[in-house]
N, C-alpha and C. Protein backbone atom coordinates (compact mmCIF):
# COMPACT_ATOMS: atom_id res chain seq x y z
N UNK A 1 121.98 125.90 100.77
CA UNK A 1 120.74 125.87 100.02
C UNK A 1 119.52 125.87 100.96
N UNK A 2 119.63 125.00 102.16
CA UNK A 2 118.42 125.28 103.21
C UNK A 2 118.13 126.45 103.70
N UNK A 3 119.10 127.52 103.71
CA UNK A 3 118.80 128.51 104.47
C UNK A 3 117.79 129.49 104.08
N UNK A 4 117.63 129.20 102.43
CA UNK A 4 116.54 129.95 101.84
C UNK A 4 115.19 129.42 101.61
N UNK A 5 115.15 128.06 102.71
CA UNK A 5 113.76 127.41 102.81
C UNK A 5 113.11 128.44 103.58
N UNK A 6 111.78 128.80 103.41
CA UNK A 6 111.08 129.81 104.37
C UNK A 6 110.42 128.62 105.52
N UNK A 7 109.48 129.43 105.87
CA UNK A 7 108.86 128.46 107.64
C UNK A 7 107.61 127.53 106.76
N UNK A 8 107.01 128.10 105.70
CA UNK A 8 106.34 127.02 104.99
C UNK A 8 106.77 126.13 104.01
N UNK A 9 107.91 126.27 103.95
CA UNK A 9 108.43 124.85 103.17
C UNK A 9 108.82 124.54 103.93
N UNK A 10 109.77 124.62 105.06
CA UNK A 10 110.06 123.40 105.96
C UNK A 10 108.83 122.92 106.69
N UNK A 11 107.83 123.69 106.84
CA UNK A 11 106.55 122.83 107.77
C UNK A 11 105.65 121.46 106.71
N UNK A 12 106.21 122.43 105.34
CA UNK A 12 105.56 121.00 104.75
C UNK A 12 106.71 119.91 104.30
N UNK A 13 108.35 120.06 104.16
CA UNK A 13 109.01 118.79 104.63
C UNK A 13 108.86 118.06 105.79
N UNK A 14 108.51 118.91 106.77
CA UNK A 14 108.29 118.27 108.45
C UNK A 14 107.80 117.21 108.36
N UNK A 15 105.92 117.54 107.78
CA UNK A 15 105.02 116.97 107.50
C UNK A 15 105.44 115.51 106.30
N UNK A 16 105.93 116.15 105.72
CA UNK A 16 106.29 114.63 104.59
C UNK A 16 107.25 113.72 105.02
N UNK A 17 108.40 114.10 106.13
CA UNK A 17 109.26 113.28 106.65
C UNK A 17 108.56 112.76 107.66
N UNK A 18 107.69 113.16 108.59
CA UNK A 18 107.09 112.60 109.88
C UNK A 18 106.59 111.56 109.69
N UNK A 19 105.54 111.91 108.08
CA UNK A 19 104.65 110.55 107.61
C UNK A 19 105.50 109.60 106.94
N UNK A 20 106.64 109.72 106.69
CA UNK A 20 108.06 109.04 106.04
C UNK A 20 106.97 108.95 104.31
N UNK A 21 107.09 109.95 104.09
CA UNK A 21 106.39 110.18 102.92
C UNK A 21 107.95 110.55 101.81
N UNK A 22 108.28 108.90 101.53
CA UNK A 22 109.74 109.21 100.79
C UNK A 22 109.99 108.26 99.90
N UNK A 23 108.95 107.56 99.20
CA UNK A 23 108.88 107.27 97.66
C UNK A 23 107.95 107.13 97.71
N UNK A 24 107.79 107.01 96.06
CA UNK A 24 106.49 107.32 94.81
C UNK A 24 105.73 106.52 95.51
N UNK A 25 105.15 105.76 96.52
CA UNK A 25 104.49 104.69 96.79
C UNK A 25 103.97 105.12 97.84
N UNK A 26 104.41 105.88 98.50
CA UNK A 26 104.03 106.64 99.90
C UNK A 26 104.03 108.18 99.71
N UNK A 27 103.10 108.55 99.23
CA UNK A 27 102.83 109.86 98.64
C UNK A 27 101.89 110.69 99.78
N UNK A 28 101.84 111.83 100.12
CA UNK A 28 101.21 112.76 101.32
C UNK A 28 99.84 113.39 99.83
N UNK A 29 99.10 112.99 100.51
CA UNK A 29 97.59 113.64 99.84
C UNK A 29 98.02 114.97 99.96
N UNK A 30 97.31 115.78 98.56
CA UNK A 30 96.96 117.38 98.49
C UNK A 30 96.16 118.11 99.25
N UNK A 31 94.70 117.17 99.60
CA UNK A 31 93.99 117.84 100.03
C UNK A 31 94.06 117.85 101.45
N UNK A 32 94.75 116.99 102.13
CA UNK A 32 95.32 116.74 103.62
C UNK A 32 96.27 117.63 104.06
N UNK A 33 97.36 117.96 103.24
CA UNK A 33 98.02 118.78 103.37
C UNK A 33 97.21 120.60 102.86
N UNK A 34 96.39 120.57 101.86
CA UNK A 34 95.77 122.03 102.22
C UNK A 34 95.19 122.55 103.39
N UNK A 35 94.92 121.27 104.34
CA UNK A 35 93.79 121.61 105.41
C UNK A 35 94.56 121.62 106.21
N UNK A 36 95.97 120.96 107.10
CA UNK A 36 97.06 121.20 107.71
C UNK A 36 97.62 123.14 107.37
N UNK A 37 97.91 123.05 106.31
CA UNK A 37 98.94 124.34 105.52
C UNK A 37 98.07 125.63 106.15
N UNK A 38 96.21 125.76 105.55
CA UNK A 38 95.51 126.42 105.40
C UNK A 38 95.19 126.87 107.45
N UNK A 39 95.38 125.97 107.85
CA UNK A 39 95.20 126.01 109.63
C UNK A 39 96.39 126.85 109.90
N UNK A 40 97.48 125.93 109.79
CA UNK A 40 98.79 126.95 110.15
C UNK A 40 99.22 128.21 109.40
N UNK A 41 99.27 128.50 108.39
CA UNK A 41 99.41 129.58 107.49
C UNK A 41 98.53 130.65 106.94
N UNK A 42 97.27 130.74 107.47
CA UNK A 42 96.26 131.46 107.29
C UNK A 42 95.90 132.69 106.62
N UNK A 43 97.26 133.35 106.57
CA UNK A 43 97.21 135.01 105.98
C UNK A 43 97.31 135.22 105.37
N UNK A 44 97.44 135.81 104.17
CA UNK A 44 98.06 136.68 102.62
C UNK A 44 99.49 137.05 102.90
N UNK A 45 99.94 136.88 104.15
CA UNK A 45 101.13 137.55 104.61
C UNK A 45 102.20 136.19 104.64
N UNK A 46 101.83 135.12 104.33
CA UNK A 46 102.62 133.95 104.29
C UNK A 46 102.28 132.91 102.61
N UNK A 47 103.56 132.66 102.22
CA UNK A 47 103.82 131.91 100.87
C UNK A 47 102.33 131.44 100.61
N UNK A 48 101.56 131.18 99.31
CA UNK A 48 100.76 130.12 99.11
C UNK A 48 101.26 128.81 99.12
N UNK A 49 100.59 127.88 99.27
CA UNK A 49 100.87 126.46 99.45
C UNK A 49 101.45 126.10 98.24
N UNK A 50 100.51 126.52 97.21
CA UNK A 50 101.07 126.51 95.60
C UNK A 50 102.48 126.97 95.42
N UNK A 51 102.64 128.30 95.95
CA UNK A 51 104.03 128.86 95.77
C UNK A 51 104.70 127.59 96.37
N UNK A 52 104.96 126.87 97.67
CA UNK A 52 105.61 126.44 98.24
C UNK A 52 106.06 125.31 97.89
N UNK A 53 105.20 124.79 97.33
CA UNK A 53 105.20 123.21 96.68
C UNK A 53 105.73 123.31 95.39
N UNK A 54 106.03 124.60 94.38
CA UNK A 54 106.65 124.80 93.33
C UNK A 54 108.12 124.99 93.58
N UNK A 55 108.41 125.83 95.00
CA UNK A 55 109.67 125.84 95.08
C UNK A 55 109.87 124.58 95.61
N UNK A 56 109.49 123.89 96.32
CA UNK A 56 110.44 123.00 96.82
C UNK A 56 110.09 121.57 96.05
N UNK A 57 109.92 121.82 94.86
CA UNK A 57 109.55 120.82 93.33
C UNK A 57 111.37 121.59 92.85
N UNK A 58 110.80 122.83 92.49
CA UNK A 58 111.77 123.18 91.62
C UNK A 58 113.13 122.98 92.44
N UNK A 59 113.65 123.32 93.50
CA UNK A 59 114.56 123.16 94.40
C UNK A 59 115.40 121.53 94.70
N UNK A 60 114.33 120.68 93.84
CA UNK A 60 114.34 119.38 94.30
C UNK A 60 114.14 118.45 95.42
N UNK A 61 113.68 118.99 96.54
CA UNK A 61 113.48 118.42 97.61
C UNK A 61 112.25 117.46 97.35
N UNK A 62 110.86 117.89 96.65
CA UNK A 62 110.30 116.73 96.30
C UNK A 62 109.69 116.62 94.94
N UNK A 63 108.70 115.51 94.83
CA UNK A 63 108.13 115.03 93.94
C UNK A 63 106.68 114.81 93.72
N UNK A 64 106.15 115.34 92.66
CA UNK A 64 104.32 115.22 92.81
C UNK A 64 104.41 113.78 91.96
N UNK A 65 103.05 113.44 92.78
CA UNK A 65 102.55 111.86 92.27
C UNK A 65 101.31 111.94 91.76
N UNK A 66 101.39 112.17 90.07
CA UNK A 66 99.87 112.38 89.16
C UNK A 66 99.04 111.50 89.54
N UNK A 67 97.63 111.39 90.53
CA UNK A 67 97.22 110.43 90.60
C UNK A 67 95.37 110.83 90.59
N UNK A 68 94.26 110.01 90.84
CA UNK A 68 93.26 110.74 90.72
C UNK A 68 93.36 112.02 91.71
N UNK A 69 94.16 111.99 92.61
CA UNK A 69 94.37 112.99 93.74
C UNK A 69 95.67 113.40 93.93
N UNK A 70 96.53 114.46 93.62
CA UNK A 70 97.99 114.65 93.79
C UNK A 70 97.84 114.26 94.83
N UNK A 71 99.22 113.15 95.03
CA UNK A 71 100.17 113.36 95.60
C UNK A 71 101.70 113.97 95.76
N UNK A 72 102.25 114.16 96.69
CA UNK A 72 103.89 114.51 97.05
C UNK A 72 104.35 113.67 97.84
N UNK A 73 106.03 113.40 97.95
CA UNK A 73 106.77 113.23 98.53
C UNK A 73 108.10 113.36 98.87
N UNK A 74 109.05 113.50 99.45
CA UNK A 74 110.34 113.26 99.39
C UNK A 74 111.36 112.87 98.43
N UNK A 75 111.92 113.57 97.24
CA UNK A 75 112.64 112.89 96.20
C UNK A 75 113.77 113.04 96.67
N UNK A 76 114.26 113.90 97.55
CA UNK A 76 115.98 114.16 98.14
C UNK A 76 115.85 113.85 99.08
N UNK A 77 115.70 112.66 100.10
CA UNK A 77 115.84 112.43 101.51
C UNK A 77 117.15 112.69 102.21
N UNK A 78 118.71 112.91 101.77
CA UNK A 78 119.19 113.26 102.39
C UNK A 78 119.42 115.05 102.82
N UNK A 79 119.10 115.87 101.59
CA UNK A 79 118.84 117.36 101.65
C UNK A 79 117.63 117.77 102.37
N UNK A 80 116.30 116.90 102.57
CA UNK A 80 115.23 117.68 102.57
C UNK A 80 115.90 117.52 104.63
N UNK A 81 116.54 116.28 105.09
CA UNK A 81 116.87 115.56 106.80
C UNK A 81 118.17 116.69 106.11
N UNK A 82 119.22 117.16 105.71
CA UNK A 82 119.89 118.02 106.51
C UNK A 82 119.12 119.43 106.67
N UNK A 83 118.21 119.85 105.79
CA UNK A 83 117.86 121.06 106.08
C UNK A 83 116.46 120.80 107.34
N UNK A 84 116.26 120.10 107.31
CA UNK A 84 115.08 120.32 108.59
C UNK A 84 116.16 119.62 109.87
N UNK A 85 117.36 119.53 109.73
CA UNK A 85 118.58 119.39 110.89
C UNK A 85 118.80 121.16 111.33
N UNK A 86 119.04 121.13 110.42
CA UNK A 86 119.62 122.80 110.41
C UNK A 86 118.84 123.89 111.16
N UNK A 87 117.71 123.28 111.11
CA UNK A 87 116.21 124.29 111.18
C UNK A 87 115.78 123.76 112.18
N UNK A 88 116.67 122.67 113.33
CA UNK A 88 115.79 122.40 114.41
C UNK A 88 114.81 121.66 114.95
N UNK A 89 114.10 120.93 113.41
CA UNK A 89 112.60 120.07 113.12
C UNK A 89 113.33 119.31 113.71
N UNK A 90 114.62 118.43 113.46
CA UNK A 90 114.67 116.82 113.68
C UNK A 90 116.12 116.99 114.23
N UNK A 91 116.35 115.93 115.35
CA UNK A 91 118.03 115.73 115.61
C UNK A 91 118.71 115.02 115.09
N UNK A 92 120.20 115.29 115.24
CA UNK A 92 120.98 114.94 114.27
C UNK A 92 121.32 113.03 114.58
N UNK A 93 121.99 113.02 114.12
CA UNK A 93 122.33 111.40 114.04
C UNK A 93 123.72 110.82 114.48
N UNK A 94 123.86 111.87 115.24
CA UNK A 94 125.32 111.70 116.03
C UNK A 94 124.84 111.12 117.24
């Protein structure tokens, strides 16, 4: 199932595991993450942020937090750490 993460959904699991952004209580701001996404991803030639955050909603890896300001985070912590294993972001635990 990871292998069909593109380079902007794993840069924004990166981002949500780094900040250990992995329950409803510890949620990664929207607009923090547009200004990260919008720096690194710049072109028409790469996913929208929107697209990205729908697949990896719909995919299950995370969760939006309705708040005066979306938040996201981590709802699958062991899928979102094997696929950013797979992909190199993080080492394994051996």
């Amino acid at each position: 199932m990871s292998d069909e993460l593109s380079e902007e959904m794993l840069f924004i699991l990166n981002i949500f595991y780094k900040n250990r952004n992995l329950s409803s209580d510890k949620g990664y701001h929207s607009q923090k993450l547009k200004n990260l996404y919008g720096k690194k991803f710049p072109g028409r030639e790469y996913l929208t942020l929107k697209d990205a955050i729908k697949k990896l909603h719909n995919e299950g890896y995370i969760t939006t937090i309705k708040k005066k300001e979306v938040k996201y985070y981590i709802s699958n912590i062991p899928m979102a750490v094997l696929a950013l294993q797979e992909h190199g972001f993080i080492k394994g635990f051996h």
